[in-house]
C-alpha atoms as a PDB file:
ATOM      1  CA  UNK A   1     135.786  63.155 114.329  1.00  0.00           C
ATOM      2  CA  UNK A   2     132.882  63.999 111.868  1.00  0.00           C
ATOM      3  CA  UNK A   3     134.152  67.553 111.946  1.00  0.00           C
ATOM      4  CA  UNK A   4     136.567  66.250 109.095  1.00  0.00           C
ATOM      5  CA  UNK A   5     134.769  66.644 105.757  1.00  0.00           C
ATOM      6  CA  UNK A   6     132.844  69.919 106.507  1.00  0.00           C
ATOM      7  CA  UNK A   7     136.250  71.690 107.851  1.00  0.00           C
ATOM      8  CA  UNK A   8     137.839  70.569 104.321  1.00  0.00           C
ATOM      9  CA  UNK A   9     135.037  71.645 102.209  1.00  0.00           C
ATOM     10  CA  UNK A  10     134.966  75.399 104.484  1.00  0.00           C
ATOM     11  CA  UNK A  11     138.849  75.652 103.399  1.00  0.00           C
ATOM     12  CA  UNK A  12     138.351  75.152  99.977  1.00  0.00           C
ATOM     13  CA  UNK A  13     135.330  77.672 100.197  1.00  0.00           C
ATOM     14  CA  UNK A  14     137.876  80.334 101.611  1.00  0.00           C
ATOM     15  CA  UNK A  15     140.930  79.963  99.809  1.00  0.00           C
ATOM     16  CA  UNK A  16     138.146  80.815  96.645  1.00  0.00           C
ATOM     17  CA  UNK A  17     137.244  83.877  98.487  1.00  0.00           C
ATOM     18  CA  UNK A  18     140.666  84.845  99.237  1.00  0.00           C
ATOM     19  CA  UNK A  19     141.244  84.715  95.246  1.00  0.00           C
ATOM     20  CA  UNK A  20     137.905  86.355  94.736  1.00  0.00           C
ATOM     21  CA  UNK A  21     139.215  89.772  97.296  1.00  0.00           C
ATOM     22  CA  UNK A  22     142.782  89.683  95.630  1.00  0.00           C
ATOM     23  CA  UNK A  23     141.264  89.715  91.767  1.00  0.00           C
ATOM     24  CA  UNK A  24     139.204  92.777  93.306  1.00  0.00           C
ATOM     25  CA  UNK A  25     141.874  94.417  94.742  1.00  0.00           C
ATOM     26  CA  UNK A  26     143.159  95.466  90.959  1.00  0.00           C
ATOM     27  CA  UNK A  27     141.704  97.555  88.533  1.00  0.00           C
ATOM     28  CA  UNK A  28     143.140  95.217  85.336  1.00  0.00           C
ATOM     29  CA  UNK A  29     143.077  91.464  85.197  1.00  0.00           C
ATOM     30  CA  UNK A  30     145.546  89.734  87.065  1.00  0.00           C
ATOM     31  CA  UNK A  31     148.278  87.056  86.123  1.00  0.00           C
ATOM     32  CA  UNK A  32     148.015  83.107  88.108  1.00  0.00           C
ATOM     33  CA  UNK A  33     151.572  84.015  89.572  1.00  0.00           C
ATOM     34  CA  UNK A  34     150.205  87.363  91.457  1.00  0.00           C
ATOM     35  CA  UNK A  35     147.351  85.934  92.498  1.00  0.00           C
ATOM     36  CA  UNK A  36     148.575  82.948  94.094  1.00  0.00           C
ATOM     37  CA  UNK A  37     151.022  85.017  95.732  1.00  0.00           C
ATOM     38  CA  UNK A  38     148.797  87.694  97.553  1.00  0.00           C
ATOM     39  CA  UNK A  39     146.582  84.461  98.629  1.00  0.00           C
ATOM     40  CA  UNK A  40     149.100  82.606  99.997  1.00  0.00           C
ATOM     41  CA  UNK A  41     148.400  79.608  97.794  1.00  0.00           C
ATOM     42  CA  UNK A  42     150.702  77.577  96.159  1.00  0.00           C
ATOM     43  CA  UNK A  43     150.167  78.449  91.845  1.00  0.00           C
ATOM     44  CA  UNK A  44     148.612  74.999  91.252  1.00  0.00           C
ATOM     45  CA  UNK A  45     146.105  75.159  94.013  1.00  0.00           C
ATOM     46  CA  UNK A  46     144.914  78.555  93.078  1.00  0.00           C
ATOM     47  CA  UNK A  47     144.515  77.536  89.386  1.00  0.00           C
ATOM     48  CA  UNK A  48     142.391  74.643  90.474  1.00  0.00           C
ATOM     49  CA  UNK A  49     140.144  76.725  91.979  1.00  0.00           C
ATOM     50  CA  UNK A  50     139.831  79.925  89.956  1.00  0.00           C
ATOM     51  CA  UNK A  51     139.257  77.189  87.153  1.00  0.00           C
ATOM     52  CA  UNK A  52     136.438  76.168  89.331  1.00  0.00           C
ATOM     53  CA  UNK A  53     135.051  79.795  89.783  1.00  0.00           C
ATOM     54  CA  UNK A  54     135.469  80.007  86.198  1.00  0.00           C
ATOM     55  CA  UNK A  55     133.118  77.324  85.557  1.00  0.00           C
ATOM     56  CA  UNK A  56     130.605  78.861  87.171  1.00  0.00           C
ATOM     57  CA  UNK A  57     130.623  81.985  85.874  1.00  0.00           C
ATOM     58  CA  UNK A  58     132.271  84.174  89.160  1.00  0.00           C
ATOM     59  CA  UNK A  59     135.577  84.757  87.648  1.00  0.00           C
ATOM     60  CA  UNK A  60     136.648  85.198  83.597  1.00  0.00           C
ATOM     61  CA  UNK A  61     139.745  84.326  82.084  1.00  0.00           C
ATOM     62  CA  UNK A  62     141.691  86.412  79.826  1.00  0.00           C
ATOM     63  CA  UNK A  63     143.278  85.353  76.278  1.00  0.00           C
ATOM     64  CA  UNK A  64     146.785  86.339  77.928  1.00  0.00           C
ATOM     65  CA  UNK A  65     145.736  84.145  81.303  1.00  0.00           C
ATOM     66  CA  UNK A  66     144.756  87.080  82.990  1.00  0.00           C
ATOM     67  CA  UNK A  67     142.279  86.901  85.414  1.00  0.00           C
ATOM     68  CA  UNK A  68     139.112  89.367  86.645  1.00  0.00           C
ATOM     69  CA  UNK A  69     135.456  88.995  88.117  1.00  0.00           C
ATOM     70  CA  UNK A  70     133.014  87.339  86.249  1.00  0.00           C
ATOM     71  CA  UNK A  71     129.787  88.542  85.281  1.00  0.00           C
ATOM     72  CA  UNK A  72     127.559  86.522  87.800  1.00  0.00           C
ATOM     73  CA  UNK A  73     129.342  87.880  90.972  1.00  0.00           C
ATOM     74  CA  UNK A  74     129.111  91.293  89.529  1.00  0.00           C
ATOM     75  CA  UNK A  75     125.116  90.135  88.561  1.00  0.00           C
ATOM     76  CA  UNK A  76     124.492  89.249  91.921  1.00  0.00           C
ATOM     77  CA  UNK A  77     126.186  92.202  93.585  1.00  0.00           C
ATOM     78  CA  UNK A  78     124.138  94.611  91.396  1.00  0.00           C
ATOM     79  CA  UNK A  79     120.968  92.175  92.723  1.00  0.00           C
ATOM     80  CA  UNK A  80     121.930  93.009  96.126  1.00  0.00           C
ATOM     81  CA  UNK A  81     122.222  97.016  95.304  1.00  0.00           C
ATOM     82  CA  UNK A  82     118.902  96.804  93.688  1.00  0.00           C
ATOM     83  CA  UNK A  83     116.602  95.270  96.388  1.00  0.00           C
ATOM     84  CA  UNK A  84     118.416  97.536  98.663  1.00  0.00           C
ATOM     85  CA  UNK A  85     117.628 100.441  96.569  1.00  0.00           C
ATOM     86  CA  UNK A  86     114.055  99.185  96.156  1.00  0.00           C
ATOM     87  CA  UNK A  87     113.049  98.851  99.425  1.00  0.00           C
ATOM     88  CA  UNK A  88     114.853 102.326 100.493  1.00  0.00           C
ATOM     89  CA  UNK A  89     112.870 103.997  97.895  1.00  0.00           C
ATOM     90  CA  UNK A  90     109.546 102.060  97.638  1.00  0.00           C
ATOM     91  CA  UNK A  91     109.207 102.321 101.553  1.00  0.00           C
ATOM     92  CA  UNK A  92     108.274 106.076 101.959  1.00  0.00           C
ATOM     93  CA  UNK A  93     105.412 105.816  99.449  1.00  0.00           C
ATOM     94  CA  UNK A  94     104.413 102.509 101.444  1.00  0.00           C
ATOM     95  CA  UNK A  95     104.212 104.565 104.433  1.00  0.00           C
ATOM     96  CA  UNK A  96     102.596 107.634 102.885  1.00  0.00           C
ATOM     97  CA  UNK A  97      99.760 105.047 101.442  1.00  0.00           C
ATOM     98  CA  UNK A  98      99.293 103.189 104.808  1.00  0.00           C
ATOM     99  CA  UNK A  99      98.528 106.668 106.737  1.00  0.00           C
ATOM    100  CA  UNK A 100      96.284 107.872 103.945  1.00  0.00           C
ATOM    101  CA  UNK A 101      94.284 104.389 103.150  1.00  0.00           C
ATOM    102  CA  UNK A 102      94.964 103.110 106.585  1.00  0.00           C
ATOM    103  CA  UNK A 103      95.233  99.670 104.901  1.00  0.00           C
ATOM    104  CA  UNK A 104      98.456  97.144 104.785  1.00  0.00           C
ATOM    105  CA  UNK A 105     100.456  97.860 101.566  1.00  0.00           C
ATOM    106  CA  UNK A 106     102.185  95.254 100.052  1.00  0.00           C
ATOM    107  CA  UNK A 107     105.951  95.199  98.072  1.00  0.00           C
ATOM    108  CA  UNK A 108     106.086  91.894  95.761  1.00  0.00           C
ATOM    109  CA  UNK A 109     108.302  90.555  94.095  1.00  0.00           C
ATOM    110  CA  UNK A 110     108.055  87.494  91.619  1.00  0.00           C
ATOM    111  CA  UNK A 111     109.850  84.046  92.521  1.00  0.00           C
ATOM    112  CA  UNK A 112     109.049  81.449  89.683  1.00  0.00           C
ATOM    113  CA  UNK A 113     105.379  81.062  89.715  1.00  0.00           C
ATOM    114  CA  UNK A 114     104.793  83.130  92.391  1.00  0.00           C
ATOM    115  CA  UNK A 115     104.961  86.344  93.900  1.00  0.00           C
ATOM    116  CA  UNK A 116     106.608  86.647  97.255  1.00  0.00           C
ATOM    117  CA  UNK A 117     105.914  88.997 100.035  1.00  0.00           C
ATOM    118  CA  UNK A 118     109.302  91.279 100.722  1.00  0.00           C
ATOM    119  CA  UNK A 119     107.918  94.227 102.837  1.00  0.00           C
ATOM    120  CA  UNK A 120     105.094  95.781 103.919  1.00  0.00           C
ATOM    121  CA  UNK A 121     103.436  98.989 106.129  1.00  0.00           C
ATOM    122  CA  UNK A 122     100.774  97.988 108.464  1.00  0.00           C
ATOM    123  CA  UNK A 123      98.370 100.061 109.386  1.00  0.00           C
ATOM    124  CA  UNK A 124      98.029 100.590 113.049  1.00  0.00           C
ATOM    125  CA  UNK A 125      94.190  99.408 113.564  1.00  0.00           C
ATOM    126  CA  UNK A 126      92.707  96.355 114.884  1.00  0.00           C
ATOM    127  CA  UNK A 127      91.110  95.215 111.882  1.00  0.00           C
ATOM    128  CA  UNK A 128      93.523  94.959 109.130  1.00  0.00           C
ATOM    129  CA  UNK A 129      95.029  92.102 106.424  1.00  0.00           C
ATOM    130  CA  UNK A 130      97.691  90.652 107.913  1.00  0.00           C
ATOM    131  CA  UNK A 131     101.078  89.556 105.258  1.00  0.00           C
ATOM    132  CA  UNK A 132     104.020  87.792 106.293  1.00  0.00           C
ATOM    133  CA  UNK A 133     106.847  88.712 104.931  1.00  0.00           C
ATOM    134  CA  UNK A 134     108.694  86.113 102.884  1.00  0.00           C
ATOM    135  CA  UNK A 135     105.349  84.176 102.378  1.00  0.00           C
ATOM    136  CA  UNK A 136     104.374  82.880  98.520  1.00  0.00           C
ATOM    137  CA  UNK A 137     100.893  83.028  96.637  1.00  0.00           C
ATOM    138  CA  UNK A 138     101.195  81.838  92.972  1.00  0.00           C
ATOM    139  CA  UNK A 139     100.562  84.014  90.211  1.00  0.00           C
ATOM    140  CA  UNK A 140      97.210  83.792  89.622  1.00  0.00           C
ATOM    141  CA  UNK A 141      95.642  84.525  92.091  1.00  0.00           C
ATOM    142  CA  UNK A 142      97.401  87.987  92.962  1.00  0.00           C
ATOM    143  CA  UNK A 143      96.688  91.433  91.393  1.00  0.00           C
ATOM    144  CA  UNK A 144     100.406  91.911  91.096  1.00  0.00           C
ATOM    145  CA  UNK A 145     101.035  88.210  89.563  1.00  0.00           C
ATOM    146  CA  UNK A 146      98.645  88.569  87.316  1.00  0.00           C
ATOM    147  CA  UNK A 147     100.127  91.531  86.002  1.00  0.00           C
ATOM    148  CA  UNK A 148     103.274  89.760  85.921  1.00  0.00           C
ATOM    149  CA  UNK A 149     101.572  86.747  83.395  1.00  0.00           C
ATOM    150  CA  UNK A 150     100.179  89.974  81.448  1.00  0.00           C
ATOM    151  CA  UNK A 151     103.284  91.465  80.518  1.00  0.00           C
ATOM    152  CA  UNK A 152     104.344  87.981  79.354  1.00  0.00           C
ATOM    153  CA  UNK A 153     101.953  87.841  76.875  1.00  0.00           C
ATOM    154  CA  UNK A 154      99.110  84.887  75.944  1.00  0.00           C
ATOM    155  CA  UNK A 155     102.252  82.262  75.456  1.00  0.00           C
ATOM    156  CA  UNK A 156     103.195  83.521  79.406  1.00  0.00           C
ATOM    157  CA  UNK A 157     100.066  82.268  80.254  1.00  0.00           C
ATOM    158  CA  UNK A 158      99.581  79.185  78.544  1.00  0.00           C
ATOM    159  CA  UNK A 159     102.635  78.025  79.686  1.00  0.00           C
ATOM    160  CA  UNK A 160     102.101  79.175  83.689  1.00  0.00           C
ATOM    161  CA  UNK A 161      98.898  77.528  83.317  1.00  0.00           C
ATOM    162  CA  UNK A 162     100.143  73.779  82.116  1.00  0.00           C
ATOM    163  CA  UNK A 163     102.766  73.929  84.630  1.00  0.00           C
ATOM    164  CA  UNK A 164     100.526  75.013  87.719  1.00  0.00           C
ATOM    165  CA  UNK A 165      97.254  73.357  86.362  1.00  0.00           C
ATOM    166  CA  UNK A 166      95.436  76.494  87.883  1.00  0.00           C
ATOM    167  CA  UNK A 167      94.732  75.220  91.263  1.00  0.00           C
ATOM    168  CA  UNK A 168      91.480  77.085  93.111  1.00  0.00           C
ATOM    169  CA  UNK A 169      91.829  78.749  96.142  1.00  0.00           C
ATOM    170  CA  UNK A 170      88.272  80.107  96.755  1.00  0.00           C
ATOM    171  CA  UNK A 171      85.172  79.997  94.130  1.00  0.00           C
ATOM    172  CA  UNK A 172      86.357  83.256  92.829  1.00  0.00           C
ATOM    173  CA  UNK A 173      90.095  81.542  91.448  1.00  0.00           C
ATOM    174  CA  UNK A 174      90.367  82.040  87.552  1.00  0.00           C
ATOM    175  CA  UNK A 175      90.899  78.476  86.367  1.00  0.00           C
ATOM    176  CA  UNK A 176      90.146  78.552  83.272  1.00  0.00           C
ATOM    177  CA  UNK A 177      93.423  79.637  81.008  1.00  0.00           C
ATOM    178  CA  UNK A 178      90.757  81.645  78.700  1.00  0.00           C
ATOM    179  CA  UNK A 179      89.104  83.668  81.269  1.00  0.00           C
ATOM    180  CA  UNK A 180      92.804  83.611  82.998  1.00  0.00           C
ATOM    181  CA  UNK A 181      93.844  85.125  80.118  1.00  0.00           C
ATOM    182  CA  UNK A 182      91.560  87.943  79.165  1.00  0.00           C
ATOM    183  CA  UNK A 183      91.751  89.210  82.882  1.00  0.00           C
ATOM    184  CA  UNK A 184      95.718  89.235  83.154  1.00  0.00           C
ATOM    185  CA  UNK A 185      95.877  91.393  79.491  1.00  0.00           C
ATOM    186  CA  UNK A 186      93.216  93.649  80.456  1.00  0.00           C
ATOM    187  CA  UNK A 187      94.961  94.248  83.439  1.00  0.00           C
ATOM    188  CA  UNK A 188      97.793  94.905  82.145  1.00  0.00           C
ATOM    189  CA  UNK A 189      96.127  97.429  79.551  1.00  0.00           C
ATOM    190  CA  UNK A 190      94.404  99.505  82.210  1.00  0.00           C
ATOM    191  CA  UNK A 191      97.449  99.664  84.753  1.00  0.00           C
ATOM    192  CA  UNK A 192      96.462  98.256  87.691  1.00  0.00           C
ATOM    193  CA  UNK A 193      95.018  94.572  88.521  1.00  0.00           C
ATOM    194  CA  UNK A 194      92.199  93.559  91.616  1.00  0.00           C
ATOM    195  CA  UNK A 195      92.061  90.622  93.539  1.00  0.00           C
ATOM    196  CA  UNK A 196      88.674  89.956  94.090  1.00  0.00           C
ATOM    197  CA  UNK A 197      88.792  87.553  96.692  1.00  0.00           C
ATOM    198  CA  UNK A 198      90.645  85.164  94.726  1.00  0.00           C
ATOM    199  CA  UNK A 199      92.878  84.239  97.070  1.00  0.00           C
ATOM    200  CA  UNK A 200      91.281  84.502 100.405  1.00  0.00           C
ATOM    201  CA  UNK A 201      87.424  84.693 100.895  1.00  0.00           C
ATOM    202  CA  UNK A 202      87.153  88.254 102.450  1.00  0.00           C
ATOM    203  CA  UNK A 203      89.950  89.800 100.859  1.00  0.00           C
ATOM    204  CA  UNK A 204      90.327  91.960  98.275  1.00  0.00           C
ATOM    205  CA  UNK A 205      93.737  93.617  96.853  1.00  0.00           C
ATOM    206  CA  UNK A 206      94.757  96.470  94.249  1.00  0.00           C
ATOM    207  CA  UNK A 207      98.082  95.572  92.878  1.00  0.00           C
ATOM    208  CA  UNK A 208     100.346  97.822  90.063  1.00  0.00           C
ATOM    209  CA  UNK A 209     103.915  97.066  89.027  1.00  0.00           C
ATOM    210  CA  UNK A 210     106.986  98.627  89.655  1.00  0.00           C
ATOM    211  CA  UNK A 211     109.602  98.941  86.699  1.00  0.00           C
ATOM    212  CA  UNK A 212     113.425  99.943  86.925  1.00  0.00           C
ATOM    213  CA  UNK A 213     115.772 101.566  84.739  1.00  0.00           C
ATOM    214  CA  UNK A 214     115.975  98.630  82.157  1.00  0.00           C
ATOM    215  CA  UNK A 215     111.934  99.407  81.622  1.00  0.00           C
ATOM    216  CA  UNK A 216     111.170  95.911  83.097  1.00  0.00           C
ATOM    217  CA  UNK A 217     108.745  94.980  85.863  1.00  0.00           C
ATOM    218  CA  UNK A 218     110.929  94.196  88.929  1.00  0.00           C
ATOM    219  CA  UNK A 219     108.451  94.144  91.420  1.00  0.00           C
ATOM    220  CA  UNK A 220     104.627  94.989  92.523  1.00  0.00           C
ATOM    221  CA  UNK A 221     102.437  97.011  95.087  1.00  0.00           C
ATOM    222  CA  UNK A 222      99.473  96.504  96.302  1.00  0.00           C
ATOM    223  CA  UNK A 223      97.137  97.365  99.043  1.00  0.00           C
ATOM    224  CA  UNK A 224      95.295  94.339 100.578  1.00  0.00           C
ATOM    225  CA  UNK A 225      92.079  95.119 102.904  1.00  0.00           C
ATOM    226  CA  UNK A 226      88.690  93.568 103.948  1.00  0.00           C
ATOM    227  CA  UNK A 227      86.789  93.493 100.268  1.00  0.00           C
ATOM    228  CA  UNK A 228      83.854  95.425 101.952  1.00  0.00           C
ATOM    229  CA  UNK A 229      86.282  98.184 102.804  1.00  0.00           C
ATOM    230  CA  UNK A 230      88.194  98.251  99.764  1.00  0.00           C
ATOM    231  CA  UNK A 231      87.295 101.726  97.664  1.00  0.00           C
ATOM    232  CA  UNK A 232      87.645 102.303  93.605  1.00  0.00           C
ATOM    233  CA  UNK A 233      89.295 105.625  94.145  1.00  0.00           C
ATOM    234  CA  UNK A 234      91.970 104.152  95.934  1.00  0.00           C
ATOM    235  CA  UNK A 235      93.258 102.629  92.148  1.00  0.00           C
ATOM    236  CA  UNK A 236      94.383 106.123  91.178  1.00  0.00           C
ATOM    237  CA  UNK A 237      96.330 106.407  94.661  1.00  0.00           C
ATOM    238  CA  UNK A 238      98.530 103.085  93.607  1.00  0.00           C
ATOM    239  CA  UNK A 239      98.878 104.033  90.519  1.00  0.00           C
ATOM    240  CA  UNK A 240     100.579 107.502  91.033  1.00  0.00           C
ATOM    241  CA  UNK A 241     102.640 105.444  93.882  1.00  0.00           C
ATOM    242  CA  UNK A 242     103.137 103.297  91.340  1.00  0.00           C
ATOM    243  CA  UNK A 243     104.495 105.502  88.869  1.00  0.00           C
ATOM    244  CA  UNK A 244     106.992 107.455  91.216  1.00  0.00           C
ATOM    245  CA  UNK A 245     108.724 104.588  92.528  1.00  0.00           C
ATOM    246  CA  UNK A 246     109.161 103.406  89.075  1.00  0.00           C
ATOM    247  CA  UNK A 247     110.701 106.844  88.249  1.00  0.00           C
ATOM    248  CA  UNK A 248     113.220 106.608  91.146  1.00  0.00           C
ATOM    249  CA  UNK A 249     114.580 103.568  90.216  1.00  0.00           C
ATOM    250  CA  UNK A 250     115.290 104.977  86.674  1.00  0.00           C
ATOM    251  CA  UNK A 251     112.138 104.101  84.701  1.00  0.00           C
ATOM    252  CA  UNK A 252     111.230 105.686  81.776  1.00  0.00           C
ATOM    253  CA  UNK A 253     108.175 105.529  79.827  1.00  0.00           C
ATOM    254  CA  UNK A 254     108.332 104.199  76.110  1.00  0.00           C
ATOM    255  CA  UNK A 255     106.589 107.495  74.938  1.00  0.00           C
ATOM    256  CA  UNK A 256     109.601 109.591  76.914  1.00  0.00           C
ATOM    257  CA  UNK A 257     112.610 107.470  75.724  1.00  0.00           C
ATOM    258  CA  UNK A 258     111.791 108.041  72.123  1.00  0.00           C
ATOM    259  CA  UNK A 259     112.026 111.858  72.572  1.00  0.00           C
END
């Protein structure tokens, strides 16, 4: 039956995580001849495969042929902590903004060229900007992406800009690398960035970024709302929301760290 090639590539895929549980089992590398053992796999089909996992980067070899996890599974398992941990601690402050703005906040995060939509708090009123989660705006036409190109400096830009070619979305798009430019680093110098109906005709947005404990932007908020109900004095709100997420997830400011 067709059922043939897809049940032989699923066995290969879990004999590789049978190695993958047995290597974690031990605290020190293990030897071929342990490993195939506790995985039930004779020692020349297990060294096929862990020579696969090698290759890409989910299992390391030892100068005495010991084997031990790689640094990409343990990558992507710290990934997995970290956008748990950000969305556990971003949330309350989400929620805390919502009920005192009463406008949708935003949690970004940034996906290539764009920024991607990976929560939000909605405001319980008729009238509000509606997100989906999981949806994609590029860079430029975001508070929170543009802060993103900021902190990459003017070669960030120039190089988002060739790629993407700066495609308008309303008459209010920056496509113009220059102008582009100068917004993103003065953005980035006063803290927070707007989205002045750049986007969406209607729509306006206040958008700060969110840094972890390696002092690196790992993701953005932002409050979106109709652009004739959008307020100045909600900046310092997102900022101080801002700030205290950052500090949760281990940020510290240059000026601290040198003390």
């Amino acid at each position: 039956m067709s059922d043939a090639k897809p049940e032989a590539r699923i066995q290969v895929i879990d004999r590789a995580a049978t190695l993958l549980d047995v290597i974690s089992r031990y605290s020190t590398p293990v030897k071929l001849k342990v490993l195939s053992a506790d995985a039930g796999l004779h020692p020349s089909t297990a060294y096929r495969i862990l020579h696969s996992l090698i290759d890409n980067r989910f299992v390391e070899r030892g100068e005495d042929g010991s084997y031990r996890l790689g640094q990409r599974l343990l990558q992507l398992s710290n990934r997995i902590h970290s956008d748990i941990e950000l969305r556990a601690v971003a949330m309350p402050y989400m929620v805390k903004l919502r009920d005192q703005l009463g406008e949708t906040i935003n949690l970004t995060i940034r996906e290539g060229d764009a920024v991607v939509y990976y929560d939000k708090a909605t405001p319980n009123r008729m009238m509000h900007v509606h997100q989906i989660i999981g949806s994609r705006a590029p860079l430029h036409v975001t508070g929170v992406g543009k802060l993103m190109l900021g902190k990459g400096g003017e070669k960030e830009i120039a190089g988002y800009a060739q790629r993407t070619n700066l495609p308008a979305y309303t008459r209010n798009t920056f496509t113009s690398l220059p102008t582009l430019t100068d917004e993103c680093l003065a953005s980035v110098e006063r803290g927070y960035a707007l989205d002045n109906e750049e986007a969406e005709i209607g729509v306006g947005c206040i958008g700060v970024l969110i840094y972890d404990h390696t002092n690196q932007p790992v993701a953005g908020l932002s409050l979106s709302a109709p652009i004739e109900r959008r307020r100045d004095e909600w900046v310092a709100d997102l900022v101080a929301a801002g700030e205290a997420i950052s500090e949760q997830l281990g940020y510290r400011p240059p000026e601290t760290a040198e003390q």
